[in-house]
Protein backbone atom coordinates (compact mmCIF):
# COMPACT_ATOMS: atom_id res chain seq x y z
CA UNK A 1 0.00 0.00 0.00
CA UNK A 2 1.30 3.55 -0.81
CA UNK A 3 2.01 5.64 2.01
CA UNK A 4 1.08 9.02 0.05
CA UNK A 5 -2.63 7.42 -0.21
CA UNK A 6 -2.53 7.68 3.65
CA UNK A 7 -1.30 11.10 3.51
CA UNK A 8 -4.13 12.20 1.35
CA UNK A 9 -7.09 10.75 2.75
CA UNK A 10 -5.77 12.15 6.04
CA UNK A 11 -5.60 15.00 4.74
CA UNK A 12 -9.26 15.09 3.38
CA UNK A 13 -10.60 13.82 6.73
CA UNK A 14 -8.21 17.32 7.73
CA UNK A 15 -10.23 19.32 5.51
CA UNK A 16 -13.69 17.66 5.95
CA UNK A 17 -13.57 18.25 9.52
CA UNK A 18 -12.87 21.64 8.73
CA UNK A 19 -15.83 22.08 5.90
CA UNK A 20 -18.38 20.65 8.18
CA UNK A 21 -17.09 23.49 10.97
CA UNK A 22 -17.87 26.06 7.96
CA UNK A 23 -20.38 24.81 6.17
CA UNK A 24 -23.12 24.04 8.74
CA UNK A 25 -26.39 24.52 7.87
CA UNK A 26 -29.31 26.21 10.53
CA UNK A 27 -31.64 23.93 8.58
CA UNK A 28 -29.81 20.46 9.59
CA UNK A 29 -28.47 20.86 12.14
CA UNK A 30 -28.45 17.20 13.72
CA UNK A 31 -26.70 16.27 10.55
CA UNK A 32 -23.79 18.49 11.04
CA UNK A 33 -23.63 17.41 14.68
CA UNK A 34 -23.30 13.94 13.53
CA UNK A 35 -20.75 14.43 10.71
CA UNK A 36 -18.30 16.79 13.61
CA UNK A 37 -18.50 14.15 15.52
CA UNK A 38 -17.70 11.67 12.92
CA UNK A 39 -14.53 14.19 11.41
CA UNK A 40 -13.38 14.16 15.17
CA UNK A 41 -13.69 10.54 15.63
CA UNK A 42 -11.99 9.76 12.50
CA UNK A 43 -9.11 11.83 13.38
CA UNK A 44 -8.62 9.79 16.42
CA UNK A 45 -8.68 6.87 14.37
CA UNK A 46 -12.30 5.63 15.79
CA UNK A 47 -13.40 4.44 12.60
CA UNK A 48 -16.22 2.34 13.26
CA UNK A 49 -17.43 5.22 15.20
CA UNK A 50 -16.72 7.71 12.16
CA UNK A 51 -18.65 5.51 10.30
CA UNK A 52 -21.41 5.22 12.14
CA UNK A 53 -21.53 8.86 12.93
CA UNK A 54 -21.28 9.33 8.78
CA UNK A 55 -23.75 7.08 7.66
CA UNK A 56 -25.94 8.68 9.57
CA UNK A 57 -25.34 12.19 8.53
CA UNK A 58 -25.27 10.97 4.78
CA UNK A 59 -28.92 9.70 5.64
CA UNK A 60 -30.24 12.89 6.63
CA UNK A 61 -28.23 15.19 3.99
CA UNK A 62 -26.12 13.68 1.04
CA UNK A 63 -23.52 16.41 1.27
CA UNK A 64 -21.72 14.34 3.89
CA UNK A 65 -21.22 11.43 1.20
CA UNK A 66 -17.31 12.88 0.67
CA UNK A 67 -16.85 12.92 4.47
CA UNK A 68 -18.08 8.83 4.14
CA UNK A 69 -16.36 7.89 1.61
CA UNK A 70 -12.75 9.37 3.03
CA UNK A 71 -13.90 7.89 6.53
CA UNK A 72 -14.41 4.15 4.32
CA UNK A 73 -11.14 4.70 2.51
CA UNK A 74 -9.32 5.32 5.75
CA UNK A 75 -10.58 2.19 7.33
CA UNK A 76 -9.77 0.25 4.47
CA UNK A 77 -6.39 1.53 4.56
CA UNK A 78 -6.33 0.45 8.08
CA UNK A 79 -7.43 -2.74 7.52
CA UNK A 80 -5.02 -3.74 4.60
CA UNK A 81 -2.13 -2.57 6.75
CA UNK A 82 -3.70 -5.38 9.25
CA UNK A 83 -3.79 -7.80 6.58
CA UNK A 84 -7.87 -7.88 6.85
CA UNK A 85 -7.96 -7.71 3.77
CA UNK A 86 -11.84 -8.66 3.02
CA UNK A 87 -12.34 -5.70 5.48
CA UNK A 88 -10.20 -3.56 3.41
CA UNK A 89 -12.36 -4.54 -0.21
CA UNK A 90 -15.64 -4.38 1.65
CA UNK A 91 -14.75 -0.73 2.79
CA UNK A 92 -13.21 0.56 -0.87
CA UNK A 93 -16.26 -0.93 -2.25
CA UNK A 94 -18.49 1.46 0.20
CA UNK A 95 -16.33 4.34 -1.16
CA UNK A 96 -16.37 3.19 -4.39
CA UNK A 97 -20.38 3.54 -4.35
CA UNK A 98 -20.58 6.95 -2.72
CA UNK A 99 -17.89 8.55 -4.84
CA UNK A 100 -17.47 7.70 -8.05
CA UNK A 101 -15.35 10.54 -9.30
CA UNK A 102 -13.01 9.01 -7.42
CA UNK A 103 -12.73 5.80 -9.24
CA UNK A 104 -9.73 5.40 -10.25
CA UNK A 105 -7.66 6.36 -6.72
CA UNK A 106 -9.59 3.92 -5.28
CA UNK A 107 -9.57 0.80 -8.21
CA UNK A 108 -5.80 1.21 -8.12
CA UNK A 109 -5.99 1.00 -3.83
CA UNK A 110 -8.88 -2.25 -4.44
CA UNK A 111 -6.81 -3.62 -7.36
CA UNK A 112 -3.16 -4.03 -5.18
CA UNK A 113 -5.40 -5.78 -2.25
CA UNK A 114 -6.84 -7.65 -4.67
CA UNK A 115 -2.94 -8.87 -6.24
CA UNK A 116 -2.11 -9.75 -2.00
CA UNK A 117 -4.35 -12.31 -1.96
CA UNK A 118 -4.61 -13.53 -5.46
CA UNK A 119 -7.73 -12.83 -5.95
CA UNK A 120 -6.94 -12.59 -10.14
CA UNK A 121 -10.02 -12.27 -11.14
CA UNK A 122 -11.40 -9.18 -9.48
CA UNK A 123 -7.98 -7.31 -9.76
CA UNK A 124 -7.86 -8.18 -13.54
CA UNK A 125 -11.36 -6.11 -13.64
CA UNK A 126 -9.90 -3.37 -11.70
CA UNK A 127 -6.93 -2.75 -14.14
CA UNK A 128 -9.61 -3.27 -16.91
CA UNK A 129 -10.74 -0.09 -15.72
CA UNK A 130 -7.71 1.90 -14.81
CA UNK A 131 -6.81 0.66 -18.56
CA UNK A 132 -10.00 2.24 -20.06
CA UNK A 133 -8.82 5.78 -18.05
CA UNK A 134 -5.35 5.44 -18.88
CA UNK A 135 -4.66 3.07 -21.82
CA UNK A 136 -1.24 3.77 -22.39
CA UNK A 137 0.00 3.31 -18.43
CA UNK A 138 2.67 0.89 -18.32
CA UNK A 139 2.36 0.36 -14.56
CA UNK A 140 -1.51 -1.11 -15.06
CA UNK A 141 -0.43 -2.57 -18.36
CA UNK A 142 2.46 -4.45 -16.59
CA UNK A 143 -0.25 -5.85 -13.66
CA UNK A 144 -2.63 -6.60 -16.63
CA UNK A 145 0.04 -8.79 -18.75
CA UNK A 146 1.40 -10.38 -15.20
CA UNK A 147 -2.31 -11.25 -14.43
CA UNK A 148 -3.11 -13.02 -17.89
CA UNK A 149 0.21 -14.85 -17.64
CA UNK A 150 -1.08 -16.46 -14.82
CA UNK A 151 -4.20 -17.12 -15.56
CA UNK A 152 -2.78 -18.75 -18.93
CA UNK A 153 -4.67 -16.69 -21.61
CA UNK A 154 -1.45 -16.25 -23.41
CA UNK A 155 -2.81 -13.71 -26.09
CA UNK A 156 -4.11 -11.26 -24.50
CA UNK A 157 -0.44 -10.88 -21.85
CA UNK A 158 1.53 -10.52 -25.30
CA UNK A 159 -0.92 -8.47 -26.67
CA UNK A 160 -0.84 -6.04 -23.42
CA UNK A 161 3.10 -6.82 -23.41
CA UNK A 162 3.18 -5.56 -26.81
CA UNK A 163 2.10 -2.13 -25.83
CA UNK A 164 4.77 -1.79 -23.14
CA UNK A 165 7.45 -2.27 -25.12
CA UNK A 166 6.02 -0.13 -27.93
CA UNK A 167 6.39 2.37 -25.09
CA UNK A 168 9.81 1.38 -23.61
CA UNK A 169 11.65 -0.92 -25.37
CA UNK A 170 13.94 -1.43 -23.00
CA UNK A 171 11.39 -2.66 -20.39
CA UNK A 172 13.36 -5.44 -18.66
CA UNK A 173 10.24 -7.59 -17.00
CA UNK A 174 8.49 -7.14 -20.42
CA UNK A 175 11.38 -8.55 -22.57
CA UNK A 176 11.36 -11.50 -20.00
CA UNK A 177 7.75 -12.20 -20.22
CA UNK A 178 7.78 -12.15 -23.85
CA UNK A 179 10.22 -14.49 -24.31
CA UNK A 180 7.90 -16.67 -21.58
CA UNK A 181 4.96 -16.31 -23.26
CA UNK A 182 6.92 -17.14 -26.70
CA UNK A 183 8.31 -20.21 -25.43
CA UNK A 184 4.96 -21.49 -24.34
CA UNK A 185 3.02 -20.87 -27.49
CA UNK A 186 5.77 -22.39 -29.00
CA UNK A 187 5.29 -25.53 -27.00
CA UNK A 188 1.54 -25.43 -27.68
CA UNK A 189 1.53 -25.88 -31.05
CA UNK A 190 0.36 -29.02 -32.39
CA UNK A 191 2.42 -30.30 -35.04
CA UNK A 192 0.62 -31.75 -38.05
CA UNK A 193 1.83 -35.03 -39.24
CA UNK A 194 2.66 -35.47 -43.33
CA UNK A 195 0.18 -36.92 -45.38
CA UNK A 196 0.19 -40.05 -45.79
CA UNK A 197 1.12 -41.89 -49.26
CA UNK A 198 -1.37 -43.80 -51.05
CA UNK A 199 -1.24 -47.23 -50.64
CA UNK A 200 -1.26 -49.37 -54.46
CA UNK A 201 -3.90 -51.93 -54.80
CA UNK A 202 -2.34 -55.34 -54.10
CA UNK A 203 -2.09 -57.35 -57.42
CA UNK A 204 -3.82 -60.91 -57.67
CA UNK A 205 -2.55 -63.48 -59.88
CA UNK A 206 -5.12 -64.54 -62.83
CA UNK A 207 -6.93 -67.73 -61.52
CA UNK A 208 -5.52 -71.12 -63.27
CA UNK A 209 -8.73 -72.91 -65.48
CA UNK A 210 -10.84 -75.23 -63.91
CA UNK A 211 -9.81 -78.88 -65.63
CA UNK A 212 -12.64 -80.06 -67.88
């Protein structure tokens, strides 16, 4: 897990905490009660309580979606570091939901929890989309190929292999999977025997006559 993602979302909780202080509304004010209480317990690292506090808040206005989503992300981050790491995908899931503009932070976050427990098939979908934002990033690209090397579909890592070292040629781990994924193809093919030759018709000896 990347340390700057820790720095950020603390850094959001920072500056939620600080946005619900400003931003209260006379109309709601229970919600903005709850959500303070949920920026303070969040900075304590209370999560569950956070949470709690949040999801409430969210209920009553949707404004305090961001403040949920950081408070999810946070957990999660929490609970990777833990190695909980069904914890950790439940939570970036939560986030996921609630704020979709940040999709591809948090697909990257979901996608290298996914790669810790070998869980191929969701973290292959995950790169799918950081692939559709980014198509030409060799760091999901690399992932991508690594993943469909394992999972034996052979094509589709050269073809994503292809593309890295269209963009560095030099790439050291993609020159060694291509000659991998070479050498296997190689040993799949099926080699077709020759045709076989025509056999002649065997030749019979005219019959003797029959002695009157």
């Amino acid at each position: 897990m990347n340390r700057s993602f820790a720095f950020i979302v603390i850094a959001a909780l920072t500056l939620c905490a600080s946005q619900v202080c400003q931003a209260a509304e006379k109309k709601n004010p229970e919600a903005n009660k709850l959500a303070l209480e949920g920026a303070k317990a969040a900075k304590s690292q209370d999560f569950d309580k956070a949470v709690d506090l949040l999801k409430k808040a969210a209920g009553m206005d949707h404004k305090y979606s961001d403040e949920l989503s950081a408070v999810y992300q946070q957990r999660a981050y929490a609970a990777a570091n833990d190695q909980r790491y069904a914890d950790a995908i439940n939570d970036y899931n939560e986030a996921l939901k609630l704020t979709p503009k940040e999709a591809t932070r948090i697909h990257e976050v979901l996608a290298a929890v996914e790669m810790k427990i070998q869980d191929y098939d969701k973290a292959l979908a995950d790169y799918s989309e950081l692939i559709k934002e980014k198509p030409n990033e060799i760091k999901y690209l690399t992932y991508r190929a690594y993943i469909y090397e394992v999972k034996n579909d052979l094509q589709n890592a050269m073809a994503d292999n292809e593309k890295i070292l269209k963009a560095d040629p030099n790439n050291k781990d993609a020159l060694a999977r291509k000659q991998r994924i070479e050498k296997k193809l190689a040993e799949m093919v099926t080699l077709t025997p020759p045709p076989r030759t025509p056999t002649a018709a065997p030749t019979h000896a005219p019959a003797g006559k029959k002695k009157p």
